[in-house]
N, C-alpha and C. Protein backbone atom coordinates (compact mmCIF):
# COMPACT_ATOMS: atom_id res chain seq x y z
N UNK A 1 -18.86 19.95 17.63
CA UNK A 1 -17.93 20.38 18.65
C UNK A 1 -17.74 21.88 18.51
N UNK A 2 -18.19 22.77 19.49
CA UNK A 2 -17.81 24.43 19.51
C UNK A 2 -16.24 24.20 19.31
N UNK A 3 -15.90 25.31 18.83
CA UNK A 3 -14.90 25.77 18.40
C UNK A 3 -14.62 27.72 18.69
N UNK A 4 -13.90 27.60 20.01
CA UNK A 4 -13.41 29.17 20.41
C UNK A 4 -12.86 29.50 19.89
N UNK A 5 -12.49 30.81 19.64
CA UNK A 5 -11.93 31.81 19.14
C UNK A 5 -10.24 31.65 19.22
N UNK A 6 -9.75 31.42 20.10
CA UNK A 6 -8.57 30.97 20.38
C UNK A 6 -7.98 29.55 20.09
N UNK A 7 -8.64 28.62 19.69
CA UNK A 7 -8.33 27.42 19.48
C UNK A 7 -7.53 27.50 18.26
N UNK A 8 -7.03 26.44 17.77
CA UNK A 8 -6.32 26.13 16.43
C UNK A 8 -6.42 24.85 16.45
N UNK A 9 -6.95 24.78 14.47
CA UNK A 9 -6.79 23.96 14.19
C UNK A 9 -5.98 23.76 13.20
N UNK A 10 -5.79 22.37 13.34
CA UNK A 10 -4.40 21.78 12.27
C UNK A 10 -4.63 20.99 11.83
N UNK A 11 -3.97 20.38 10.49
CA UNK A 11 -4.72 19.68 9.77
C UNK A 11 -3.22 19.29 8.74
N UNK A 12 -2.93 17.70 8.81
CA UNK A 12 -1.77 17.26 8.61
C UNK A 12 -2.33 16.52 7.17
N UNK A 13 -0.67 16.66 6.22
CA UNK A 13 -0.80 16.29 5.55
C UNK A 13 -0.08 15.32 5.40
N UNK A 14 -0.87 13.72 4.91
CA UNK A 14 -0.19 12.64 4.40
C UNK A 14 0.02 11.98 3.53
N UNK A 15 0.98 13.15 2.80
CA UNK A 15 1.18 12.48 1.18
C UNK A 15 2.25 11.99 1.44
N UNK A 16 3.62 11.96 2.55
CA UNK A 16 4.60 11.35 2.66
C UNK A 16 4.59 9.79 3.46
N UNK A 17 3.24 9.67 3.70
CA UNK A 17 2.99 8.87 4.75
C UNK A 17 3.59 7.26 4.20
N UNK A 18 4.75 6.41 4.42
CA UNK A 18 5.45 5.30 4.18
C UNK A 18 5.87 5.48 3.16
N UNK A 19 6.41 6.14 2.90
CA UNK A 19 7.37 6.54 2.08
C UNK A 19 8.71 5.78 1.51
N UNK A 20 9.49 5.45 2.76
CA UNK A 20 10.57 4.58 2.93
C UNK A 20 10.62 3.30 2.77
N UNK A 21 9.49 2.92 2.79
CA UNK A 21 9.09 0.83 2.90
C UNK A 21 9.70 0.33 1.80
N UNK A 22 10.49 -0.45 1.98
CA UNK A 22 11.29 -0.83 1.19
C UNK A 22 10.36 -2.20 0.05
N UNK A 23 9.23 -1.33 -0.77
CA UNK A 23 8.73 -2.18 -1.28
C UNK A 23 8.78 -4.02 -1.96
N UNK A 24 9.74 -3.83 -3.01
CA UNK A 24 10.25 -5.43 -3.06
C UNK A 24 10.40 -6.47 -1.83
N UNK A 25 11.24 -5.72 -1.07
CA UNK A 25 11.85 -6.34 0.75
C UNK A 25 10.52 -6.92 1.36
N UNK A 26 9.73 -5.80 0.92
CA UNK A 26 8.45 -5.86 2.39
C UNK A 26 7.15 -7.55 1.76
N UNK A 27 6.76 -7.04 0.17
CA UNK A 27 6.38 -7.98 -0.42
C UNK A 27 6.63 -9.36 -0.09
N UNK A 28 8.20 -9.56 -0.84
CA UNK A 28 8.79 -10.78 -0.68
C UNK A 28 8.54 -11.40 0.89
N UNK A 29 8.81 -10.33 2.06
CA UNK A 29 8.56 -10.82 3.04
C UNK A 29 6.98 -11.43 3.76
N UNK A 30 6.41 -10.99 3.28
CA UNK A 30 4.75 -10.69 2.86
C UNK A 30 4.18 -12.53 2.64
N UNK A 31 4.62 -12.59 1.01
CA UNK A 31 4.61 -13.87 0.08
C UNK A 31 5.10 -15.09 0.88
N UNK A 32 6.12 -14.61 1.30
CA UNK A 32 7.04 -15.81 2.08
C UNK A 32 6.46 -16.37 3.36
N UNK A 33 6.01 -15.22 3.97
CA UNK A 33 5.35 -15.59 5.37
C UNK A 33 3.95 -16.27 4.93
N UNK A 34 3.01 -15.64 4.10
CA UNK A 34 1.26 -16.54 3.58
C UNK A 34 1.47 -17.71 3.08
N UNK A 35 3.02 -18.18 2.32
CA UNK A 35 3.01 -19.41 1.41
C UNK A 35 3.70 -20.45 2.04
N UNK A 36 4.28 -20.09 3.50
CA UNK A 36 4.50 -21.46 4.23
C UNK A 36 3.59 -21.99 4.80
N UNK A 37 3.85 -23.31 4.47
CA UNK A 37 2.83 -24.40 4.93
C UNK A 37 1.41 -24.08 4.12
N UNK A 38 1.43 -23.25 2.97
CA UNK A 38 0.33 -22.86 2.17
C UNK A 38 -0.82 -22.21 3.19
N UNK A 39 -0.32 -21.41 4.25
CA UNK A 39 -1.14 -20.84 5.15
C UNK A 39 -2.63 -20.03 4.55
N UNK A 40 -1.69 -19.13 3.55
CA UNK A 40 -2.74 -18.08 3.18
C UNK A 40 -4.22 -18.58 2.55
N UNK A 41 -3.69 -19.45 1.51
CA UNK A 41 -4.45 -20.32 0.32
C UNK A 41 -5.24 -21.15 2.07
N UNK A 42 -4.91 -21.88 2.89
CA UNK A 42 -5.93 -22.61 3.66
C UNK A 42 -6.72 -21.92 4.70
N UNK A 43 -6.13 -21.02 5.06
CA UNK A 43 -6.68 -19.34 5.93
C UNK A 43 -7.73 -19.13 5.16
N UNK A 44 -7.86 -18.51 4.04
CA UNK A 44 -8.89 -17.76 3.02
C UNK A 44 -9.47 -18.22 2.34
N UNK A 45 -9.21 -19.89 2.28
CA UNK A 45 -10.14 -20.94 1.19
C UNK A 45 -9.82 -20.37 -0.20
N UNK A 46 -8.47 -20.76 -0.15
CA UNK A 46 -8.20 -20.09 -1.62
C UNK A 46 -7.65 -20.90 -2.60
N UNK A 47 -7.08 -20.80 -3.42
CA UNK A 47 -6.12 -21.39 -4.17
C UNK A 47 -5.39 -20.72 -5.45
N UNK A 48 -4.80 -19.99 -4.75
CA UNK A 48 -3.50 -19.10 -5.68
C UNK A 48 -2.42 -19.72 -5.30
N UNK A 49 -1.45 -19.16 -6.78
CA UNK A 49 0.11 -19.10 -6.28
C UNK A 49 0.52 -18.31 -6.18
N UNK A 50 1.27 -18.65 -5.50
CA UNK A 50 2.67 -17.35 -4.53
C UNK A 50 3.02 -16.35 -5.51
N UNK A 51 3.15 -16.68 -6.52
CA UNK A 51 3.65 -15.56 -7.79
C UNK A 51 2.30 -14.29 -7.92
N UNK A 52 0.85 -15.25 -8.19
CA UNK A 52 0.14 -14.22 -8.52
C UNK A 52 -0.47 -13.43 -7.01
N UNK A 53 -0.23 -14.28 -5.99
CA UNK A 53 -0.47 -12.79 -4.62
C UNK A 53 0.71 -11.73 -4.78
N UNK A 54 2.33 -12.17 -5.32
CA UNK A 54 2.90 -10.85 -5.57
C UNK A 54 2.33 -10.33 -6.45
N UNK A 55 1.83 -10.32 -7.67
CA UNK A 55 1.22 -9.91 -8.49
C UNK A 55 0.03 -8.91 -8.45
N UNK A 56 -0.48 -9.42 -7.15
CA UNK A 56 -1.72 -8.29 -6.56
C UNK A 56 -1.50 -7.66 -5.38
N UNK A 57 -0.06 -7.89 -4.63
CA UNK A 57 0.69 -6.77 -3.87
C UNK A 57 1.24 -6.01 -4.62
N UNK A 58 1.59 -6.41 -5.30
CA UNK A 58 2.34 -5.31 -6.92
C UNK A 58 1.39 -3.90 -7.53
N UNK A 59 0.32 -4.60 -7.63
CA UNK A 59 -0.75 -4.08 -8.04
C UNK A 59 -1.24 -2.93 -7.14
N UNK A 60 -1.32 -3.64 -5.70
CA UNK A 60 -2.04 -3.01 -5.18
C UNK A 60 -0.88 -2.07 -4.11
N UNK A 61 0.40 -2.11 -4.23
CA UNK A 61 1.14 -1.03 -3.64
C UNK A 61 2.15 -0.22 -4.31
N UNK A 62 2.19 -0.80 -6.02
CA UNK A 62 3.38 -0.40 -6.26
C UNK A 62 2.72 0.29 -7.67
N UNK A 63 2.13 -0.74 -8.86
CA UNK A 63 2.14 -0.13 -10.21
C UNK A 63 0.55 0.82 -10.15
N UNK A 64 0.81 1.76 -9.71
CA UNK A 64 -0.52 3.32 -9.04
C UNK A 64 0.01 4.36 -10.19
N UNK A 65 -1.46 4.80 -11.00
CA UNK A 65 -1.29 5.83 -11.41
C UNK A 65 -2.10 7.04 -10.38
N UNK A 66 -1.48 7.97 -10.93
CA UNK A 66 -2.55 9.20 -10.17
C UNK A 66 -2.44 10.30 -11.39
N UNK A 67 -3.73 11.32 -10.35
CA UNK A 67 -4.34 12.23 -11.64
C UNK A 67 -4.28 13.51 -11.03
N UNK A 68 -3.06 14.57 -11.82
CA UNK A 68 -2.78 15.79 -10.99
C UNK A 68 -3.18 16.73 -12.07
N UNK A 69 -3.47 17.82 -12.00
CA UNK A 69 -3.61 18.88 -12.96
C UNK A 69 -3.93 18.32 -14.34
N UNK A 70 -4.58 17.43 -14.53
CA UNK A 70 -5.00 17.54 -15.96
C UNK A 70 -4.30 16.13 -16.58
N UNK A 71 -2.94 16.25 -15.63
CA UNK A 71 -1.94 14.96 -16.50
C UNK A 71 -1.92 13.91 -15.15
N UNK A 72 -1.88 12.69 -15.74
CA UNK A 72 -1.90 11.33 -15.71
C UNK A 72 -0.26 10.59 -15.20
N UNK A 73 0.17 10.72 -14.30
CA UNK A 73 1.16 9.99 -13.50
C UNK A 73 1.60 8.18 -13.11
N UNK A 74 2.73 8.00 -13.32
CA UNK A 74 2.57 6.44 -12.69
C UNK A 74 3.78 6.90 -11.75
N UNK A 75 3.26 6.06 -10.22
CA UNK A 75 3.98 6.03 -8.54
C UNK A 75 5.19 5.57 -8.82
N UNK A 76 6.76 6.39 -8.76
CA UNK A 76 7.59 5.53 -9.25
C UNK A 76 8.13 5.29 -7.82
N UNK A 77 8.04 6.05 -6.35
CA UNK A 77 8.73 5.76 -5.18
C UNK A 77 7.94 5.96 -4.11
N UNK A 78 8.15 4.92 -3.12
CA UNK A 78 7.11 4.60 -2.07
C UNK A 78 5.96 4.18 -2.44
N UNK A 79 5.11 4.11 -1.20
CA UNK A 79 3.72 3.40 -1.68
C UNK A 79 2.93 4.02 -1.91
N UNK A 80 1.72 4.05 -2.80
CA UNK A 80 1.01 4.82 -3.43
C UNK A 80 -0.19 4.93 -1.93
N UNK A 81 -0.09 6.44 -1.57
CA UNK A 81 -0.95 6.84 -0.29
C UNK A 81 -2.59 6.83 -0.86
């Protein structure tokens, strides 16, 4: 794509991006909705329990390390972007 002399570009940053999600709230709501009527487990041909899918929403939105300058971080608020 040309790009004139006069144009601008911008270029957003989303490190704040869901920030606010009220993690535990959203989960629980999450768990609750896949484990009625054992939806999720017959949807996906699966067979977990409800404990260990929080366990890998946990995983996978909440206990995030990251790697800034040299040192080694764990996500203590919002979801790991």
């Amino acid at each position: 794509m040309p790009i004139d002399a006069n144009d601008i570009l911008v270029s957003y940053d989303v490190c704040s991006l869901f920030t606010n999600v009220p993690l535990d709230e959203t989960i629980d709501i999450i768990a609750n909705k896949d484990f009625t009527k054992d939806w999720f487990n017959k949807t996906h041909n699966l067979n977990i329990k409800k404990s260990e899918l929080v366990d890998l929403l946990n995983a996978a939105s909440k206990d995030q390390l990251f790697h800034l300058e040299g040192q080694l971080y764990t996500q203590m608020n919002g979801v790991a972007v």
